[in-house]
C-alpha atoms as a PDB file:
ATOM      1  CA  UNK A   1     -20.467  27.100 -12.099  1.00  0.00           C
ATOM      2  CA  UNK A   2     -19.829  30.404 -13.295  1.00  0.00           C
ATOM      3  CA  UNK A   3     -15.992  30.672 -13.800  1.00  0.00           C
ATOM      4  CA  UNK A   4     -16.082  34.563 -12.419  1.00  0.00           C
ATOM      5  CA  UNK A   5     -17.284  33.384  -8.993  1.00  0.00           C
ATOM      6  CA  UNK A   6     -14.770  31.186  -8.850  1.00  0.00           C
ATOM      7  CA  UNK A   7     -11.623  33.150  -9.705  1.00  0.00           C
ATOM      8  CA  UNK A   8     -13.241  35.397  -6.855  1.00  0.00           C
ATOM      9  CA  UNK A   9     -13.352  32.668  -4.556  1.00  0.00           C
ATOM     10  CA  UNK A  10      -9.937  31.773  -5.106  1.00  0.00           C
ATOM     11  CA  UNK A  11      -8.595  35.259  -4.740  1.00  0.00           C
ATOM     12  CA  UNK A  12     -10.641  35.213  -1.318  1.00  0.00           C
ATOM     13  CA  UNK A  13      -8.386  32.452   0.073  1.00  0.00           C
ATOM     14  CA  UNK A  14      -5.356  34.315  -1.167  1.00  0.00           C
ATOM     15  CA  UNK A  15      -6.335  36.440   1.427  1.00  0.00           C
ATOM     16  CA  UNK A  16      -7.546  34.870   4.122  1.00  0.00           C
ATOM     17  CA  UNK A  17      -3.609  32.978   4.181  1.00  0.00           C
ATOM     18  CA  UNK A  18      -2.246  36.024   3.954  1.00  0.00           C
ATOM     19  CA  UNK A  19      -3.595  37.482   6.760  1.00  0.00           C
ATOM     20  CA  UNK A  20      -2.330  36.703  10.223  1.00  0.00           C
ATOM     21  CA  UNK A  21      -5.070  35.530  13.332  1.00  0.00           C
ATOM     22  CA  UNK A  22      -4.973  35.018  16.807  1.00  0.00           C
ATOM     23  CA  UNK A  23      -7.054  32.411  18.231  1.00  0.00           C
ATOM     24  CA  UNK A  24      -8.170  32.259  21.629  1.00  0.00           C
ATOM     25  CA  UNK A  25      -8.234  28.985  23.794  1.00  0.00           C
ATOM     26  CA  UNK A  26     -10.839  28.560  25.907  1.00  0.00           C
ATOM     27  CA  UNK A  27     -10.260  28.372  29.297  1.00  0.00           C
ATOM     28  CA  UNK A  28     -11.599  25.417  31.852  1.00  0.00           C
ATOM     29  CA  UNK A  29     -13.726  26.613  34.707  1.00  0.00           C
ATOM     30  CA  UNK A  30     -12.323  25.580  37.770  1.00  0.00           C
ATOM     31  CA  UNK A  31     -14.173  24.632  40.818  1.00  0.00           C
ATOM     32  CA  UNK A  32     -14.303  28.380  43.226  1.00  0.00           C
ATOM     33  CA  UNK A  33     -12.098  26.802  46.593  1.00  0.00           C
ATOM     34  CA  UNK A  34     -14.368  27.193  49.897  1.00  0.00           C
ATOM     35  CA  UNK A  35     -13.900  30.172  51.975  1.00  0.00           C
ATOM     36  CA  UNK A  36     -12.775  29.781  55.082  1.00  0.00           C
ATOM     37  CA  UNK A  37     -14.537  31.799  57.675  1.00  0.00           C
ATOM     38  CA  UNK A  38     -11.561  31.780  60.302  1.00  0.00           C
ATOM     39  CA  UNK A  39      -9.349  33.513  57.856  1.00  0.00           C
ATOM     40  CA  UNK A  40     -12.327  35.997  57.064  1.00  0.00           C
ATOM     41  CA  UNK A  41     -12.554  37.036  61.062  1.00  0.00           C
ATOM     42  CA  UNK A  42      -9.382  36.899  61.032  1.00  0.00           C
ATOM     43  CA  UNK A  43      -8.900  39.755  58.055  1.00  0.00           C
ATOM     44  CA  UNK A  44     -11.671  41.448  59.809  1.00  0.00           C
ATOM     45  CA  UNK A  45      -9.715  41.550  63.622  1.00  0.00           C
ATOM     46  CA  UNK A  46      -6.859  42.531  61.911  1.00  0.00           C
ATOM     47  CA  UNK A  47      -8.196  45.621  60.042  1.00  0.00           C
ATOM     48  CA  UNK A  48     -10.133  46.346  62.889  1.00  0.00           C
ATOM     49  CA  UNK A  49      -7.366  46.139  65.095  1.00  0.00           C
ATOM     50  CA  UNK A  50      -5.302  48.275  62.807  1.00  0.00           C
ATOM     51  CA  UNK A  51      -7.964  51.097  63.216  1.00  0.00           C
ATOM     52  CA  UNK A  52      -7.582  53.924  66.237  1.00  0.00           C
ATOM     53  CA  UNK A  53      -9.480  53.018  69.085  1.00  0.00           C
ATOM     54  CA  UNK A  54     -11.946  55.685  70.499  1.00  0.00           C
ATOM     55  CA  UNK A  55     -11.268  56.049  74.045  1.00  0.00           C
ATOM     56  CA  UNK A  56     -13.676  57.363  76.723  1.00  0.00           C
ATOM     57  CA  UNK A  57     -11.198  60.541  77.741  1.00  0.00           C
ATOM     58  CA  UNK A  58     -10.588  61.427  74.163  1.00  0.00           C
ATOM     59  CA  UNK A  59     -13.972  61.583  73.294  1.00  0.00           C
ATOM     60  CA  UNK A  60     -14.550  63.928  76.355  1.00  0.00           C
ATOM     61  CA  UNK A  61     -11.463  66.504  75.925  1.00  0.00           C
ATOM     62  CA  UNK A  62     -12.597  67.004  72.449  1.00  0.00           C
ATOM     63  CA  UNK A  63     -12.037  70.361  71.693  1.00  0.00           C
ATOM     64  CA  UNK A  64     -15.205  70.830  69.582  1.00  0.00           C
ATOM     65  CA  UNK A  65     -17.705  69.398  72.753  1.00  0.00           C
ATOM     66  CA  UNK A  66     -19.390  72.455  74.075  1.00  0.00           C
ATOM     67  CA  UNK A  67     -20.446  70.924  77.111  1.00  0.00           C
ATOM     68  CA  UNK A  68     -16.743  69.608  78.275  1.00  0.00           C
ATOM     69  CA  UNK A  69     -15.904  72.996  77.803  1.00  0.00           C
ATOM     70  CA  UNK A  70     -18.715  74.701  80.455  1.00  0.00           C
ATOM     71  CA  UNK A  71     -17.722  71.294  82.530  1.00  0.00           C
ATOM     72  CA  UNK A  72     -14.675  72.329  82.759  1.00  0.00           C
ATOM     73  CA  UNK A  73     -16.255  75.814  83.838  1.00  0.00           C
ATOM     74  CA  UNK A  74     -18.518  74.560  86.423  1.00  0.00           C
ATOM     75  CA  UNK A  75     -15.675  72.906  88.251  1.00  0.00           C
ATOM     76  CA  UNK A  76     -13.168  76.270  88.060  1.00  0.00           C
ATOM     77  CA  UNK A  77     -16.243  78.179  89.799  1.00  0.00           C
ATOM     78  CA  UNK A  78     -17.267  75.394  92.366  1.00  0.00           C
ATOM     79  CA  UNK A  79     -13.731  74.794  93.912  1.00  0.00           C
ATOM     80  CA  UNK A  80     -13.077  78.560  94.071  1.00  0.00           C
ATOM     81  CA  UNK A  81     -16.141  79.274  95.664  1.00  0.00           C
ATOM     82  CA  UNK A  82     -15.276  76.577  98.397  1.00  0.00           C
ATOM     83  CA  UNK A  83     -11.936  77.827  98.813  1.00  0.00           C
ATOM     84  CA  UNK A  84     -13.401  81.880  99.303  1.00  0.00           C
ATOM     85  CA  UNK A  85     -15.319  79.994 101.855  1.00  0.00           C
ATOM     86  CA  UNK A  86     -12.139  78.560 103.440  1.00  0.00           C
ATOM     87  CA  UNK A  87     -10.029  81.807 103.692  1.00  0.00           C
ATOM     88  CA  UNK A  88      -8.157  81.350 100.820  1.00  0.00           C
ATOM     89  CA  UNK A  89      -9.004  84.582  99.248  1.00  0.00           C
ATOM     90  CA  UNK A  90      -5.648  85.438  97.076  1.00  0.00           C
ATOM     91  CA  UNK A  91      -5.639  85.237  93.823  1.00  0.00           C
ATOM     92  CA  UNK A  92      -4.600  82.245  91.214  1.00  0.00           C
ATOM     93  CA  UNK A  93      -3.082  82.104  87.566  1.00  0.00           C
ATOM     94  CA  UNK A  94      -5.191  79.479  85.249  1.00  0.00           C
ATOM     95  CA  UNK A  95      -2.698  76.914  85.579  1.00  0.00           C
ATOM     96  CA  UNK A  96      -2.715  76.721  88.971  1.00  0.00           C
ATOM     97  CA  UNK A  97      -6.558  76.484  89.220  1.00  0.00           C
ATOM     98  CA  UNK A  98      -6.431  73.646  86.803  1.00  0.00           C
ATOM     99  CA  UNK A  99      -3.643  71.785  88.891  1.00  0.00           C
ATOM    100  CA  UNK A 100      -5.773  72.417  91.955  1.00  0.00           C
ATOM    101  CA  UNK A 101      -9.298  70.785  89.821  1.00  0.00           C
ATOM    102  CA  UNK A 102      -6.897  68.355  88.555  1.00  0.00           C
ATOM    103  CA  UNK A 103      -7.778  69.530  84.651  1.00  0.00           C
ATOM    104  CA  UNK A 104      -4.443  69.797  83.451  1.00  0.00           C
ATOM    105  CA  UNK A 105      -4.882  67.929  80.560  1.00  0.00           C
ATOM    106  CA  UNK A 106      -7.981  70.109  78.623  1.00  0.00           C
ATOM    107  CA  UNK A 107      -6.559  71.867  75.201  1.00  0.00           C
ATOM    108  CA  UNK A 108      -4.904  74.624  74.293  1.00  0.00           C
ATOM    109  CA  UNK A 109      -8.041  75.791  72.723  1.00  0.00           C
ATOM    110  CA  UNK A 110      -9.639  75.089  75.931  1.00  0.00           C
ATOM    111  CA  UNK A 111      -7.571  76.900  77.711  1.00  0.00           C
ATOM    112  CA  UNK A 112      -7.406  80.141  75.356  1.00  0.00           C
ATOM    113  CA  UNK A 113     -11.259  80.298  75.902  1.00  0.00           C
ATOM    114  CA  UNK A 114     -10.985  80.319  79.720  1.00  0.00           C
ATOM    115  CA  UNK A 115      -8.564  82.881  79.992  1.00  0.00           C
ATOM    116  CA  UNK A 116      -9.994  85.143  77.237  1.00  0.00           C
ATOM    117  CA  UNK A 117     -13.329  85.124  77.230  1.00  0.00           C
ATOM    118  CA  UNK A 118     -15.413  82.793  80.140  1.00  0.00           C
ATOM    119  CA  UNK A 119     -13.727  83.091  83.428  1.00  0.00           C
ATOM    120  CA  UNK A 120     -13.431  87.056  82.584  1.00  0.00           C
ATOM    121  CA  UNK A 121     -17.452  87.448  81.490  1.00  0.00           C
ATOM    122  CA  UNK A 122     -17.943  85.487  84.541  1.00  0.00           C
ATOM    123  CA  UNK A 123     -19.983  86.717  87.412  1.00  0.00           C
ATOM    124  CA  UNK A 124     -18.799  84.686  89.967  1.00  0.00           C
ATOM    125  CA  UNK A 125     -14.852  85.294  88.562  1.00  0.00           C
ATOM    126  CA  UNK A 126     -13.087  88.640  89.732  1.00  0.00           C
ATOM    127  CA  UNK A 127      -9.756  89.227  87.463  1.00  0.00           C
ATOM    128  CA  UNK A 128      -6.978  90.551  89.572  1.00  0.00           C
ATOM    129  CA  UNK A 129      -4.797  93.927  88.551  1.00  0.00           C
ATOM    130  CA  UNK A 130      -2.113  91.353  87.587  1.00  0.00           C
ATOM    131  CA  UNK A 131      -4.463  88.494  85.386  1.00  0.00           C
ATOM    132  CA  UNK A 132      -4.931  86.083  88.056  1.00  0.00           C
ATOM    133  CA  UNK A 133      -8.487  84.980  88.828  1.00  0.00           C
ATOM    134  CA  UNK A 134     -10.056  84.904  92.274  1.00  0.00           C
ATOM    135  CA  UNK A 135     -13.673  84.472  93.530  1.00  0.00           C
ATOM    136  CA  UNK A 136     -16.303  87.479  92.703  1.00  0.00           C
ATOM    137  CA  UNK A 137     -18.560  87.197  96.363  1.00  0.00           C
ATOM    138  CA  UNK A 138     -21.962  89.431  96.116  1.00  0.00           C
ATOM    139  CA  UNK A 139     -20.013  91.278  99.490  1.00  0.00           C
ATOM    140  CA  UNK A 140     -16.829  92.377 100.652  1.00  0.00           C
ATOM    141  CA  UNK A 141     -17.059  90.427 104.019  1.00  0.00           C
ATOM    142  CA  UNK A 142     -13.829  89.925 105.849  1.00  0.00           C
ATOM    143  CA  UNK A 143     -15.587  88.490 109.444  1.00  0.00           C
ATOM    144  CA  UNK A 144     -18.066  89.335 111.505  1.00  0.00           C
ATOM    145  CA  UNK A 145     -17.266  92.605 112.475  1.00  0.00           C
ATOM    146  CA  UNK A 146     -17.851  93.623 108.675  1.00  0.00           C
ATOM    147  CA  UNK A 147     -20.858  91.368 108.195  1.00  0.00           C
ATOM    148  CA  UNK A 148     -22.493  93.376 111.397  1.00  0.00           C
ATOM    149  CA  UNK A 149     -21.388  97.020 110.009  1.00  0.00           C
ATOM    150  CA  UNK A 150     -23.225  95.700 106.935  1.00  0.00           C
ATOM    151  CA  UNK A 151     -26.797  94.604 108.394  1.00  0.00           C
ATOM    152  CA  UNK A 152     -26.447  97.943 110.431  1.00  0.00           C
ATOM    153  CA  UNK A 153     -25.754 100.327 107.075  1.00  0.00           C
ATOM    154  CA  UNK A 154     -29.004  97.905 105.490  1.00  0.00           C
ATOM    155  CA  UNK A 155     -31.108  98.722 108.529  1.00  0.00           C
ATOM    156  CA  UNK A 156     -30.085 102.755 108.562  1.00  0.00           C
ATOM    157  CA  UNK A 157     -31.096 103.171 104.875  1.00  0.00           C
ATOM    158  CA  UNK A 158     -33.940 101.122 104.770  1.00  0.00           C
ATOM    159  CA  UNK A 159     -32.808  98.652 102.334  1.00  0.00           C
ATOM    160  CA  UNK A 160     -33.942  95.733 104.138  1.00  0.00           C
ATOM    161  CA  UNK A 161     -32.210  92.222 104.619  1.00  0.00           C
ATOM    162  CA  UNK A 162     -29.923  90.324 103.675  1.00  0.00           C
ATOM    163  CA  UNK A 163     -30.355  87.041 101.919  1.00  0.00           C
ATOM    164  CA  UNK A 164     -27.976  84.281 103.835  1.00  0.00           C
ATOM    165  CA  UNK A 165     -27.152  82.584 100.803  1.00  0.00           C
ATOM    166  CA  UNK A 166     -25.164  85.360  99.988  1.00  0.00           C
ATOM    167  CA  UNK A 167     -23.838  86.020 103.637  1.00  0.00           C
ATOM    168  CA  UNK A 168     -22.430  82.291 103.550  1.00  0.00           C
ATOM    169  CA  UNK A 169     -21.390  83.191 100.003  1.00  0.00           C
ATOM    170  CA  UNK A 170     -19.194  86.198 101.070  1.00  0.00           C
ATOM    171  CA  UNK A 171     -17.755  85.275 104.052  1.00  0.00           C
ATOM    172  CA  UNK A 172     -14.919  83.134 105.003  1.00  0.00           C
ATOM    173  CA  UNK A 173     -16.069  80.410 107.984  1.00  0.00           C
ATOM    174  CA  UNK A 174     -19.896  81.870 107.573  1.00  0.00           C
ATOM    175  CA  UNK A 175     -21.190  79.279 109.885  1.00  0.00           C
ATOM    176  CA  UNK A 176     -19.252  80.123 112.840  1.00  0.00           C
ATOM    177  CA  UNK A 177     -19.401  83.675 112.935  1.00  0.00           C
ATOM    178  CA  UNK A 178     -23.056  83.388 112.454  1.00  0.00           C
ATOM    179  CA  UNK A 179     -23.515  81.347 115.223  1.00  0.00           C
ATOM    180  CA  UNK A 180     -21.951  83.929 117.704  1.00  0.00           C
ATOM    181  CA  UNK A 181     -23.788  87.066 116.396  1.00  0.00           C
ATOM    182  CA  UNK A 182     -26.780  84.631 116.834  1.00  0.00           C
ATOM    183  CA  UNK A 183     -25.707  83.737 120.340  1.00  0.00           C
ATOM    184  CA  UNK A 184     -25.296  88.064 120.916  1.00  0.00           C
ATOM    185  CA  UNK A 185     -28.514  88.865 119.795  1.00  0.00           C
ATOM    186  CA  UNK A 186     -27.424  90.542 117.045  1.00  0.00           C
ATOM    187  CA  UNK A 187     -29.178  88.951 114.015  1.00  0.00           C
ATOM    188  CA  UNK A 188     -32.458  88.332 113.453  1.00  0.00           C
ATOM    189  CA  UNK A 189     -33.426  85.168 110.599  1.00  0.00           C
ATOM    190  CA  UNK A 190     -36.833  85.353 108.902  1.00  0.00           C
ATOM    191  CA  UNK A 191     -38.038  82.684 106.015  1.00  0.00           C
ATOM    192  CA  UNK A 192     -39.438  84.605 102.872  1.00  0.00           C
ATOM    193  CA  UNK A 193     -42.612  82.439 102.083  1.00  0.00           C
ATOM    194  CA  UNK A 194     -42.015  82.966  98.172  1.00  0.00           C
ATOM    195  CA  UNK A 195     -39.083  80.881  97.864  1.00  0.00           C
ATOM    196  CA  UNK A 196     -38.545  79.770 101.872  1.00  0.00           C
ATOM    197  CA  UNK A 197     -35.025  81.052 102.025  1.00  0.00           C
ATOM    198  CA  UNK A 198     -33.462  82.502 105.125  1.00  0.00           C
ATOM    199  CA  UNK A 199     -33.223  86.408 105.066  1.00  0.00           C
ATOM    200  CA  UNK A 200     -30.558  88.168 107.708  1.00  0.00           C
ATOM    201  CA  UNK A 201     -31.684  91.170 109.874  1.00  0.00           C
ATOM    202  CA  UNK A 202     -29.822  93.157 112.118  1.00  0.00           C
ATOM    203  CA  UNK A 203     -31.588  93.648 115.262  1.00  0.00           C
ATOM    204  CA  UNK A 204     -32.338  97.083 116.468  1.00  0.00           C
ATOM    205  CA  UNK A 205     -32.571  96.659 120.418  1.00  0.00           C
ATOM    206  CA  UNK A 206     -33.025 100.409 120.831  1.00  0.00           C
ATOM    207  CA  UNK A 207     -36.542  99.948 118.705  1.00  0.00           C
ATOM    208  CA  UNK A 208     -37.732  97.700 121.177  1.00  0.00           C
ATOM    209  CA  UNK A 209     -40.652  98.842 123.192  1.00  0.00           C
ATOM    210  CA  UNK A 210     -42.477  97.114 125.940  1.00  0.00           C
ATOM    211  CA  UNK A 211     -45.740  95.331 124.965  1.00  0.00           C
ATOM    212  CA  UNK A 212     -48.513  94.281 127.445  1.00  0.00           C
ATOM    213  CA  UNK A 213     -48.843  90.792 127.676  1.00  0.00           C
ATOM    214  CA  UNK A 214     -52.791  90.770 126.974  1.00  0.00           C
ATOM    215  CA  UNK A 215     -52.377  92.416 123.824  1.00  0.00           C
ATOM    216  CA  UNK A 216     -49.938  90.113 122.741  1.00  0.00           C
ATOM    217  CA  UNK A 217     -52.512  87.280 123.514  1.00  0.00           C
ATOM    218  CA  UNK A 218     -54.888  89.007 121.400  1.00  0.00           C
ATOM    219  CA  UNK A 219     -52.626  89.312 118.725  1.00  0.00           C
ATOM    220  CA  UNK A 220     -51.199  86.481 118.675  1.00  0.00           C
ATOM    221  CA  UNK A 221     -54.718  84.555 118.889  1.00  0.00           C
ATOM    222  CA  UNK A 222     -55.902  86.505 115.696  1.00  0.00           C
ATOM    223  CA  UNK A 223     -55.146  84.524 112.557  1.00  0.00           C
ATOM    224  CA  UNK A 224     -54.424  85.749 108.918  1.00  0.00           C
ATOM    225  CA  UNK A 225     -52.528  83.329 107.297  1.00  0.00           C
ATOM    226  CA  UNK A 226     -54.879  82.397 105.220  1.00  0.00           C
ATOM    227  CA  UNK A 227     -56.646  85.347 104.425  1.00  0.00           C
ATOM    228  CA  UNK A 228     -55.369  87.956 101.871  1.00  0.00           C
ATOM    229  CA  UNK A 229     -56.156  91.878 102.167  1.00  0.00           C
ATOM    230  CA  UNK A 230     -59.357  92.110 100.196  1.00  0.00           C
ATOM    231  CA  UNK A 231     -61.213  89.471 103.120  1.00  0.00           C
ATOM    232  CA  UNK A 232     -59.015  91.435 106.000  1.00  0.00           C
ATOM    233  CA  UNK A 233     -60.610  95.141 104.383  1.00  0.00           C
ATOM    234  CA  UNK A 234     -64.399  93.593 104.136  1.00  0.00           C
ATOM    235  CA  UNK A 235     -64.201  91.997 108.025  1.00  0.00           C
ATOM    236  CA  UNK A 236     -62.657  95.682 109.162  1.00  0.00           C
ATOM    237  CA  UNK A 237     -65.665  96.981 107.525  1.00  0.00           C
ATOM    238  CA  UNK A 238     -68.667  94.508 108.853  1.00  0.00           C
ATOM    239  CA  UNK A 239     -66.984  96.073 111.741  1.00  0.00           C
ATOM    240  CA  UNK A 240     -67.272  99.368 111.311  1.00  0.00           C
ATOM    241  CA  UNK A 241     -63.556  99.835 111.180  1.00  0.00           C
ATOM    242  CA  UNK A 242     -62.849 102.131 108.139  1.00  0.00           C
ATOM    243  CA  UNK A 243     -59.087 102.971 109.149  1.00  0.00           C
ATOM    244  CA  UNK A 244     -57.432 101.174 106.576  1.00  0.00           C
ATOM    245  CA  UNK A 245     -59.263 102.416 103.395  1.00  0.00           C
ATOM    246  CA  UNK A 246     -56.796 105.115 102.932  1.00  0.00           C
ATOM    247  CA  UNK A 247     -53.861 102.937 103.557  1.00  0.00           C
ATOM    248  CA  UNK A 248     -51.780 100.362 100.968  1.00  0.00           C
ATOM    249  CA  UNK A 249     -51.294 100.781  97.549  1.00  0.00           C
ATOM    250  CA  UNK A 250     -53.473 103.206  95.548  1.00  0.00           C
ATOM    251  CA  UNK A 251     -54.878 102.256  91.929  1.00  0.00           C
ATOM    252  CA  UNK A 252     -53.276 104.428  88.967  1.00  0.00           C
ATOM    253  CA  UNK A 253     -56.540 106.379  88.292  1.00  0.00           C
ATOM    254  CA  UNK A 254     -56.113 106.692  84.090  1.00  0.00           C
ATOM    255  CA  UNK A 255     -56.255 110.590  82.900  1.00  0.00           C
ATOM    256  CA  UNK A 256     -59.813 111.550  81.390  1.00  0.00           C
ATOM    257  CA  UNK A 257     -59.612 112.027  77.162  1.00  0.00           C
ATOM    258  CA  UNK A 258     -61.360 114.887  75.765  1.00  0.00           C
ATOM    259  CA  UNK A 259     -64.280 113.464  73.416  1.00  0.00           C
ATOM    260  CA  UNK A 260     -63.776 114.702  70.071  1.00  0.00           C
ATOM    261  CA  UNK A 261     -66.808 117.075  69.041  1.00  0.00           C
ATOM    262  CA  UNK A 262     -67.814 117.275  65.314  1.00  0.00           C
ATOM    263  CA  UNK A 263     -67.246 120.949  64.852  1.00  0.00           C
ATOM    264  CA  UNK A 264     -66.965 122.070  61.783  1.00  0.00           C
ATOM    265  CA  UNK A 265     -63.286 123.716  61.186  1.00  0.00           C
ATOM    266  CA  UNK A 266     -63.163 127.493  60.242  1.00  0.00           C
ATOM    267  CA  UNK A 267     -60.304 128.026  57.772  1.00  0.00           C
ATOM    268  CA  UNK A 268     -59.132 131.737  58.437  1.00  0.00           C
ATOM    269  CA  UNK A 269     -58.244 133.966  55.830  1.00  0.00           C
ATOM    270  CA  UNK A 270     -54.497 135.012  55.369  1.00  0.00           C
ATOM    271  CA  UNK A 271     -54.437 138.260  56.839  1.00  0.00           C
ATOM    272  CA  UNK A 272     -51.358 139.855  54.839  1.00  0.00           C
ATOM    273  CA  UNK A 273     -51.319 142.836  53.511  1.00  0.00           C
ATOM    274  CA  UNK A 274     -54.727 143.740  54.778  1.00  0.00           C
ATOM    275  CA  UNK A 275     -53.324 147.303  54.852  1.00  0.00           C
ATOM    276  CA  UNK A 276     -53.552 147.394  51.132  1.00  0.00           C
ATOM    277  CA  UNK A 277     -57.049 146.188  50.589  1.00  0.00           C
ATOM    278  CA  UNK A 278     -58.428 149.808  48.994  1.00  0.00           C
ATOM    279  CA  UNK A 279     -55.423 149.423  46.482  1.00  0.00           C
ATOM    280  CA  UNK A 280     -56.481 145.892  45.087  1.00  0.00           C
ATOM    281  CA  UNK A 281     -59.924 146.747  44.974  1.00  0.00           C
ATOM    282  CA  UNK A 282     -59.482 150.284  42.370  1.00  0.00           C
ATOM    283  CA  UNK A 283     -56.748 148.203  40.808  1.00  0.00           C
ATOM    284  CA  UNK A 284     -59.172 145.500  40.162  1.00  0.00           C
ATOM    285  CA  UNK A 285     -61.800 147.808  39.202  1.00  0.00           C
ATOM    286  CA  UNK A 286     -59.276 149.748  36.723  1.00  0.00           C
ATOM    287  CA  UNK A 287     -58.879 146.715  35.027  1.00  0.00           C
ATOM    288  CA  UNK A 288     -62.161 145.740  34.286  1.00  0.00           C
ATOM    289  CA  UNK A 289     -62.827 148.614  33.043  1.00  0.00           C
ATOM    290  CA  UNK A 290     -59.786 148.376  30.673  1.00  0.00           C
ATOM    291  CA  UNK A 291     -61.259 145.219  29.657  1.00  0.00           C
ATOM    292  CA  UNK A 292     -64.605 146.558  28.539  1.00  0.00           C
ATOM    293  CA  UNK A 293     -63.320 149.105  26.274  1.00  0.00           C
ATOM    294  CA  UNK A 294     -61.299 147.064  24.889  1.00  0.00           C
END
């Protein structure tokens, strides 16, 4: 063997002594224990127990939920409304509307929004000179006497009825004092066939004339439910009852146009300085002349 490799070889395990090493052990694998699934469920009741629970009311006096907030709304207008109805027409601070709904517990930010921005844009909400809130009725109706100086001033102007939604509405104990103005003769009700509600008249008993009994048979025997004006205007006319062609409302007759002729459009001449038309024309022909001598 060649004496250079092994002088090299012996200088290798100089070395390798020399040099410190770690050796690892190897370690045994040990059998994984079973898991018990009670323990699991009960890890999993634990940190499920330890989480907050979502109740029912929390969820619905969240402050973010739109429709708690117009809930809570909905009630403030309904119970003042009813208690307009009942007499109780003075006015009421916010807290004490939401002690008398039993809201007491919505949010501050709840609460900001109802006094700043919803019960004042309200229709149905009237803020007094002071900032309490009462009940905005469609009229000033106090009792009877008032409801009866208003059908009169509707009747006197024209303006018509009055729709008894509105009366019942307005004015405190409706029912009753619109059963004795019935009992008077005072009232008259008639049911608007577009929507079937009750519309309030006063009744005139000065406009009242005498009819004759056989023309109210007549008229009264002469149907026209059923039948709209176009059918009512061609039976008048198999008739030979033209009376009502000039009556009821006229068709907008459209305005004629002017047709637009192809003419042929004259430009006019400028007429300035027409007063000095000789004068251009020698000046002209001075310089032509000019010209040609030149």
């Amino acid at each position: 063997m060649d004496p250079a490799l092994l002088k090299e070889r012996e200088l290798f395990k100089k070395r390798a002594l020399t040099t410190p090493t770690v050796e690892r052990k190897k370690t045994e694998s040990r059998p994984e224990p079973a898991r018990d699934d009670s323990n699991s469920s009960k890890r999993f009741k634990s940190s499920s127990s330890s989480a907050p629970k979502l109740d029912i009311n929390t969820y619905k006096t969240a402050t973010g939920s739109s429709q708690y907030r117009f809930g809570v709304l909905a009630k403030i207008v309904k119970h003042m409304r009813k208690r307009h109805q009942e007499g109780e027409t003075y006015p009421l601070t916010l807290e004490e509307i939401l002690d008398e709904t039993n809201q007491l517990d919505v949010g501050n930010k709840v609460k900001q929004w109802l006094q700043t921005e919803s019960l004042i844009d309200n229709p149905k909400i009237e803020v007094s000179p002071d900032g309490k809130f009462l009940f905005k009725a469609p009229f000033k109706l106090k009792d009877r006497k008032s409801l009866l100086k208003l059908l009169k001033q509707q009747d006197l102007k024209g303006l018509g009825g009055v729709l008894l939604d509105d009366v019942i509405e307005s004015l405190p104990h409706a029912e009753k004092a619109l059963k004795v103005l019935q009992n008077q003769n005072e009232i008259i009700f008639i049911i608007r066939p577009i929507d079937k509600k009750k519309v309030l008249f006063y009744n005139d008993r000065t406009a009242t004339l005498p009819i004759d009994e056989e023309f109210q048979k007549l008229w009264r025997s002469v149907a026209v439910d059923a039948m709209d004006d176009a059918k009512i205007d061609e039976y008048l006319e198999k008739q030979g009852i033209r009376s009502m062609q000039d009556h009821g409302p006229k068709k907008p007759i459209a305005p004629k146009r002017n047709k637009n002729t192809n003419r042929k459009k004259t430009f006019k001449k400028p007429r300035d300085n027409e007063h000095l038309a000789d004068v251009l024309e020698t000046y002209s022909d001075n310089t032509l002349t000019q010209k040609n001598t030149v």
